[in-house]
N, C-alpha and C. Protein backbone atom coordinates (compact mmCIF):
# COMPACT_ATOMS: atom_id res chain seq x y z
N UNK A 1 78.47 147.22 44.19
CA UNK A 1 78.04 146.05 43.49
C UNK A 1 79.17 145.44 42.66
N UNK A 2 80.25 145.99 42.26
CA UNK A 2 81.16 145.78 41.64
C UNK A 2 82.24 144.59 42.19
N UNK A 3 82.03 144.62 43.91
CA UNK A 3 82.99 143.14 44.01
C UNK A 3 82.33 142.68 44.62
N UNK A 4 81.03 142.00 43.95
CA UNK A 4 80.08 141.15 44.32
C UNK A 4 80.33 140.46 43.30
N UNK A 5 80.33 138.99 43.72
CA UNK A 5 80.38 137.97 42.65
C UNK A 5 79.59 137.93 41.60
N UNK A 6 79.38 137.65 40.34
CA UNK A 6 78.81 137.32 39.69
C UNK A 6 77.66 136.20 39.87
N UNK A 7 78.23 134.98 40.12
CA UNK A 7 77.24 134.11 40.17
C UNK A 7 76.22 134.43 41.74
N UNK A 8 76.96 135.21 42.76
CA UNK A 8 76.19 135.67 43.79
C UNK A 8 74.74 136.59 43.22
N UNK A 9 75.02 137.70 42.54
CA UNK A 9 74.26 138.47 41.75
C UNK A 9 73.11 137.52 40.84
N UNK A 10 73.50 136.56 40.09
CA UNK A 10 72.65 135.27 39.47
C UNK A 10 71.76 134.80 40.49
N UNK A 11 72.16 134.05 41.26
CA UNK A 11 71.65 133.70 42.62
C UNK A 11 70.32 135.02 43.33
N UNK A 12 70.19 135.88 43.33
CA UNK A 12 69.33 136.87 43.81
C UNK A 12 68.52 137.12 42.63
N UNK A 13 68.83 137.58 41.84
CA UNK A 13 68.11 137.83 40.82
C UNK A 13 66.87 136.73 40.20
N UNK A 14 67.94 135.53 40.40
CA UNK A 14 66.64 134.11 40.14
C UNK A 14 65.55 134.26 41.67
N UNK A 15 65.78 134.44 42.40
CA UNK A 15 64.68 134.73 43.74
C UNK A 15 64.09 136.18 43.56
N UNK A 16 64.42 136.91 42.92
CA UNK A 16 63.68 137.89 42.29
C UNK A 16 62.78 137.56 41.75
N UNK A 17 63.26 137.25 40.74
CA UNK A 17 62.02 136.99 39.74
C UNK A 17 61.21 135.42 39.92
N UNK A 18 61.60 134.98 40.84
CA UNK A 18 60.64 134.00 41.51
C UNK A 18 59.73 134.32 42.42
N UNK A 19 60.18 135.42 42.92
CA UNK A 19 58.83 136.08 43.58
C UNK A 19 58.47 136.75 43.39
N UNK A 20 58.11 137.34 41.36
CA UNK A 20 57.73 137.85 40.49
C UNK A 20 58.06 139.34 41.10
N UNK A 21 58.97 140.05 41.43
CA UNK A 21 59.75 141.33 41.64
C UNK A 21 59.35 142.02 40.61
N UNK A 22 59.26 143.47 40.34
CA UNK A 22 59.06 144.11 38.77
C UNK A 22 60.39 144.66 38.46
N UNK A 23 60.46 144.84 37.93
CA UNK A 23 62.44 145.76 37.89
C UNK A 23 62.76 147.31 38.80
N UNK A 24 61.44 147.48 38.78
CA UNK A 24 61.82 148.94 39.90
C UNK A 24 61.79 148.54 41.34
N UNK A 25 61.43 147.21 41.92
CA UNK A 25 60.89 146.68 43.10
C UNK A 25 62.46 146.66 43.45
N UNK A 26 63.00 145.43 42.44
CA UNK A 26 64.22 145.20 42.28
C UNK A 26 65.34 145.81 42.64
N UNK A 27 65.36 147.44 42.22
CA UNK A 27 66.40 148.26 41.70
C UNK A 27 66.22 149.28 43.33
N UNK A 28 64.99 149.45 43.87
CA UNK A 28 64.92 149.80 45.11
C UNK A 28 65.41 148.54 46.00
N UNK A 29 64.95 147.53 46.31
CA UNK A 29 65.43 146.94 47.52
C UNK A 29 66.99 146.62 47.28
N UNK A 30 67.70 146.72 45.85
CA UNK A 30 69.28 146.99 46.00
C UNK A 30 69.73 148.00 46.69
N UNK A 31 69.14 149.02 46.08
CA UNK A 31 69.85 150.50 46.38
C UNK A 31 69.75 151.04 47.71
N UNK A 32 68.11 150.60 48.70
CA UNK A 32 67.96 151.14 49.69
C UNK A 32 67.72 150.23 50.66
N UNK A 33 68.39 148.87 50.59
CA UNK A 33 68.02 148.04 51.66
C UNK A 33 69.44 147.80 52.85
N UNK A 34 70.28 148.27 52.47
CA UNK A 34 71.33 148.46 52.76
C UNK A 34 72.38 147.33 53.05
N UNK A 35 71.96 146.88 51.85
CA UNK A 35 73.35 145.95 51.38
C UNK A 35 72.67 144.40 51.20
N UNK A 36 71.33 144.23 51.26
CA UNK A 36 70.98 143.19 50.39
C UNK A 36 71.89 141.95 49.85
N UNK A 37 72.55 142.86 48.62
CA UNK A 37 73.23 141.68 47.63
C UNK A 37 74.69 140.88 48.27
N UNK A 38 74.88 141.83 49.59
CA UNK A 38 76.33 141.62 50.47
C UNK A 38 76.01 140.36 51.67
N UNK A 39 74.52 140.31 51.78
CA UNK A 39 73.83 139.04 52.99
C UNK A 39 74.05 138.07 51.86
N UNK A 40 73.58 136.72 53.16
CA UNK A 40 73.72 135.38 52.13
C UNK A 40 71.93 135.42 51.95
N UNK A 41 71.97 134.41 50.53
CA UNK A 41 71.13 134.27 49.88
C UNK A 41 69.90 133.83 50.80
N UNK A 42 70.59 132.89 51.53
CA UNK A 42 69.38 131.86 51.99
C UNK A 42 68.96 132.72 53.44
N UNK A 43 69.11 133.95 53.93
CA UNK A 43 68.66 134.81 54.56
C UNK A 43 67.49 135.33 54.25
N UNK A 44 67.48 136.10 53.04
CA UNK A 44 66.55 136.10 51.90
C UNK A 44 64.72 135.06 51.29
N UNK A 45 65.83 133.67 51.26
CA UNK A 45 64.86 133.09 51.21
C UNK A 45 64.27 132.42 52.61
N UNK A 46 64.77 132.82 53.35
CA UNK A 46 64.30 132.25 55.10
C UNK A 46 63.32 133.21 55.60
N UNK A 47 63.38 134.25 54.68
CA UNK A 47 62.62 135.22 55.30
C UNK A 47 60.92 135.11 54.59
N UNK A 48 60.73 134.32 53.29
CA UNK A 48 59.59 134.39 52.96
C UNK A 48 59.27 132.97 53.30
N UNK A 49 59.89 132.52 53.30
CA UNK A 49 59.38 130.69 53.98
C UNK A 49 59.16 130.88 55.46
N UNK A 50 59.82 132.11 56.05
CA UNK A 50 59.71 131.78 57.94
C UNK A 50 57.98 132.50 57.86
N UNK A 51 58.07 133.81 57.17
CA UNK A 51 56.52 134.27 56.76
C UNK A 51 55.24 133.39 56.48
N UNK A 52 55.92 132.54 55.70
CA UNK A 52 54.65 131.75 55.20
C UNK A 52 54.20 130.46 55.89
N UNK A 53 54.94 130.60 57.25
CA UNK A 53 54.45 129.79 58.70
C UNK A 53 53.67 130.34 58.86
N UNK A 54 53.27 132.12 58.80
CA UNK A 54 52.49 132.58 59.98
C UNK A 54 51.20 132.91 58.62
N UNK A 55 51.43 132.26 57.46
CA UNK A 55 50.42 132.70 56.86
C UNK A 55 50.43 133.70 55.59
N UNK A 56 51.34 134.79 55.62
CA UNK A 56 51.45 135.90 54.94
C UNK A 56 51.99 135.35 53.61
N UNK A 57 51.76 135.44 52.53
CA UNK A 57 51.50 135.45 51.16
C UNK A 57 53.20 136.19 49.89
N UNK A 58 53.75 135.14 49.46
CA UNK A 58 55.05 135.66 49.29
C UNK A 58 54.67 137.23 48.56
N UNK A 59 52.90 137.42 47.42
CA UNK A 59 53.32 138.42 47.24
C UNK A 59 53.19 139.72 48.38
N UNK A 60 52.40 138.98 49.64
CA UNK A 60 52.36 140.10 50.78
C UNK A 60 53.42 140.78 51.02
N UNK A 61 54.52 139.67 51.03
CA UNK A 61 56.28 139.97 51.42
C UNK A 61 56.90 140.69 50.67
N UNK A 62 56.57 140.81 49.42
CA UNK A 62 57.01 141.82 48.21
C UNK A 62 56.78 143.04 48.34
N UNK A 63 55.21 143.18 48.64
CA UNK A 63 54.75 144.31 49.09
C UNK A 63 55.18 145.00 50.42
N UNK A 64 55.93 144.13 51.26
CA UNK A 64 56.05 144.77 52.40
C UNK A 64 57.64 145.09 51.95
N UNK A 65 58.42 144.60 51.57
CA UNK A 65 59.90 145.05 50.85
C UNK A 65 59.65 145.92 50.24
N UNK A 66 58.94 146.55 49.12
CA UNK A 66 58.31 147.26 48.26
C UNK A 66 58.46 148.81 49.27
N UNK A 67 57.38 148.59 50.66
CA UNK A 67 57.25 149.44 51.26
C UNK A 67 58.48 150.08 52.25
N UNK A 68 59.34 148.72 52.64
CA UNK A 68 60.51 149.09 53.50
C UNK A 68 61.39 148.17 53.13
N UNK A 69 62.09 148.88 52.55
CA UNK A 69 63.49 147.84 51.76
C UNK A 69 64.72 147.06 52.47
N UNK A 70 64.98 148.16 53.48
CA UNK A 70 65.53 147.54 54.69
C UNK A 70 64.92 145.68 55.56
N UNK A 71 63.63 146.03 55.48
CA UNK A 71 63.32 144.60 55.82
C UNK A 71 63.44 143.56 54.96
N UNK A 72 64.14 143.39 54.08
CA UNK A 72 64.78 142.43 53.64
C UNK A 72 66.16 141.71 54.46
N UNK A 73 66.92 143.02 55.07
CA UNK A 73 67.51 141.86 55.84
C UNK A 73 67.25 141.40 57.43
N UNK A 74 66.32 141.65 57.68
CA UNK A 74 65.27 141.15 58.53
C UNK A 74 65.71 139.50 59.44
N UNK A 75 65.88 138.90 58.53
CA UNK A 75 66.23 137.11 59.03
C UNK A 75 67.46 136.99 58.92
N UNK A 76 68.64 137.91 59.41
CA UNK A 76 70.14 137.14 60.11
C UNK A 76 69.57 136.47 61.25
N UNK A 77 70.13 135.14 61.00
CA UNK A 77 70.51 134.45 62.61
C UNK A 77 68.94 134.35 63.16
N UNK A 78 67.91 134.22 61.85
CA UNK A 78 66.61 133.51 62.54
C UNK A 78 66.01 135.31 63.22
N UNK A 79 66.24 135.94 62.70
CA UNK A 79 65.99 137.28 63.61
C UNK A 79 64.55 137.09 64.12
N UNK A 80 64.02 137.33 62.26
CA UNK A 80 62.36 137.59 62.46
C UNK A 80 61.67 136.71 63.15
N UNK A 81 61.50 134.90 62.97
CA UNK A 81 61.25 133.59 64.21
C UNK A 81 60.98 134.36 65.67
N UNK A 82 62.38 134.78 65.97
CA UNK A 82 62.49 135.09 67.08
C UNK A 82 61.76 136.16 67.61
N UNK A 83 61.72 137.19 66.94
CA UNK A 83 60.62 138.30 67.44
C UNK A 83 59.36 138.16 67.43
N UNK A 84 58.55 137.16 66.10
CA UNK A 84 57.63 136.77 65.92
C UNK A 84 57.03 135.92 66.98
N UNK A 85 58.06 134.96 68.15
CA UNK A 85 57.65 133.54 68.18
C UNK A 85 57.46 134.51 69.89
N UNK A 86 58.44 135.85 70.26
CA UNK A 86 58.33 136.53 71.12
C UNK A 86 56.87 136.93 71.44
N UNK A 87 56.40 138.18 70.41
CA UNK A 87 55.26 138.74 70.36
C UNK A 87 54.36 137.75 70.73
N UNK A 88 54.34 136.18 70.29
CA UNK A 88 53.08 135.62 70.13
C UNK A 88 52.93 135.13 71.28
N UNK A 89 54.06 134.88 72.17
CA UNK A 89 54.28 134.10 73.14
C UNK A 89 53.96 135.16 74.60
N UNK A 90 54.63 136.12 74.53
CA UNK A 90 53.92 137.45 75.43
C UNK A 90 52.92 138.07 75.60
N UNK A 91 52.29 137.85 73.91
CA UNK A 91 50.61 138.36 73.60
C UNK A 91 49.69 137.52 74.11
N UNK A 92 50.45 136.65 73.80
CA UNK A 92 49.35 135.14 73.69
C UNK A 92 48.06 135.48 72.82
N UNK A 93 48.84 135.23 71.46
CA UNK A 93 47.90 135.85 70.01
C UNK A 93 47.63 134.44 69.45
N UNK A 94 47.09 134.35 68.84
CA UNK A 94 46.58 133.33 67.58
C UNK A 94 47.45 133.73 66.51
N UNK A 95 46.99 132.46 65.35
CA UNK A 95 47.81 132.97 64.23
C UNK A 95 47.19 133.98 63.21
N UNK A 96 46.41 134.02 63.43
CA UNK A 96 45.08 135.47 62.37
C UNK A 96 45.88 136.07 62.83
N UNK A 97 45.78 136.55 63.96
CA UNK A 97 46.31 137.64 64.68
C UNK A 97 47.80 138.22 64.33
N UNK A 98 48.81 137.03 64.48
CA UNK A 98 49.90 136.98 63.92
C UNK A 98 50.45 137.46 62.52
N UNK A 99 49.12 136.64 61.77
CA UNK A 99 49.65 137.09 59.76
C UNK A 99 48.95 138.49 60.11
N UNK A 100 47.82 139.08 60.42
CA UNK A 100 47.21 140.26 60.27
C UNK A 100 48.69 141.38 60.92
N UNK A 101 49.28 141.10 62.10
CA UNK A 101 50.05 141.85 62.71
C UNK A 101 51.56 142.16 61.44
N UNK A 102 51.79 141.29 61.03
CA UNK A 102 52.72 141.26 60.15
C UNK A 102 52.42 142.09 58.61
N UNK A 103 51.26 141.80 58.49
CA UNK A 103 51.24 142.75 57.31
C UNK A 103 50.74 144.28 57.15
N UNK A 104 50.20 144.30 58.74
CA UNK A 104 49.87 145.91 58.70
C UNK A 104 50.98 146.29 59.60
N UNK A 105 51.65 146.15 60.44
CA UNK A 105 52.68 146.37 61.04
C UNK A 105 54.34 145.51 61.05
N UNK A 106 54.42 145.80 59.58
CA UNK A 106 56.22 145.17 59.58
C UNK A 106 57.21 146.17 59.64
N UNK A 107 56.91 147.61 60.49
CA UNK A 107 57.63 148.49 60.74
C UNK A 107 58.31 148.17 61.91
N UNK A 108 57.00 147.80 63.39
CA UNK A 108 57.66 146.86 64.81
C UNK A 108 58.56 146.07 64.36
N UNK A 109 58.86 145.13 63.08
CA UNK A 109 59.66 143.97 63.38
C UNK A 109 61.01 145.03 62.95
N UNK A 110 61.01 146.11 62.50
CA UNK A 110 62.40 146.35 62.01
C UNK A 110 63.14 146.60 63.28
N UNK A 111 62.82 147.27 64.08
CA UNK A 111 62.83 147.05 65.65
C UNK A 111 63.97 146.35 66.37
C-alpha cells in the first residue's frame, strides 16, 4: 500500500463509504482481494452499476464482497457483462432469474 498514490487511496475510500462499507468490510476486501487498491477505480465502480442492470442491490454487492473479496476485481475489461450476458444467453434465463443467480451464486462468476 505504500506506493500507492495517495489521492488513488482517496479515490476508493470515497466509493467505500458510498456504498456505506463498515471499516472491517473495508480492511478485508484490501487485504484479501488481491490487490484491489492496485486496479483502476472505475473497475470498481463498473462492477456495481454493471450489477444493478441485472437488478442486484449495491448493498447486495457489499455483501457479496463481504463474502468473497476477490470478487471485487471481477469487472477488468467488462469481465462480469460478459459472463453474465453468456449465462443468460445459453440459459435463455429471464432477469429474476439472473439477479436471483447472482446473489446466491457469485462464486460461478469468479470462474
Amino acid at each position: 500500500m505504500l506506493c500507492i498514490q495517495p489521492r488513488k487511496i482517496q479515490r476508493f475510500l470515497a466509493e467505500f463509504r458510498k456504498y456505506r462499507m463498515t471499516q472491517s468490510q473495508i480492511i478485508k476486501v484490501c487485504s484479501q482481494s488481491g490487490g484491489i487498491l492496485a486496479s483502476k477505480i472505475s473497475n470498481f465502480i463498473g462492477l456495481f452499476d454493471q450489477l444493478r442492470v441485472y437488478g442486484v442491490k449495491a448493498q447486495d454487492v457489499v455483501d457479496i464482497i463481504h463474502k468473497l473479496p476477490e470478487f471485487a476485481l471481477q469487472n477488468r475489461k467488462d469481465l462480469i457483462k460478459r459472463k453474465l450476458d453468456m449465462i443468460k444467453r445459453e440459459g435463455q434465463r429471464d432477469e429474476v432469474y439472473m439477479k436471483n443467480f447472482i446473489k446466491r451464486h457469485p462464486d460461478i462468476l469468479l470462474k
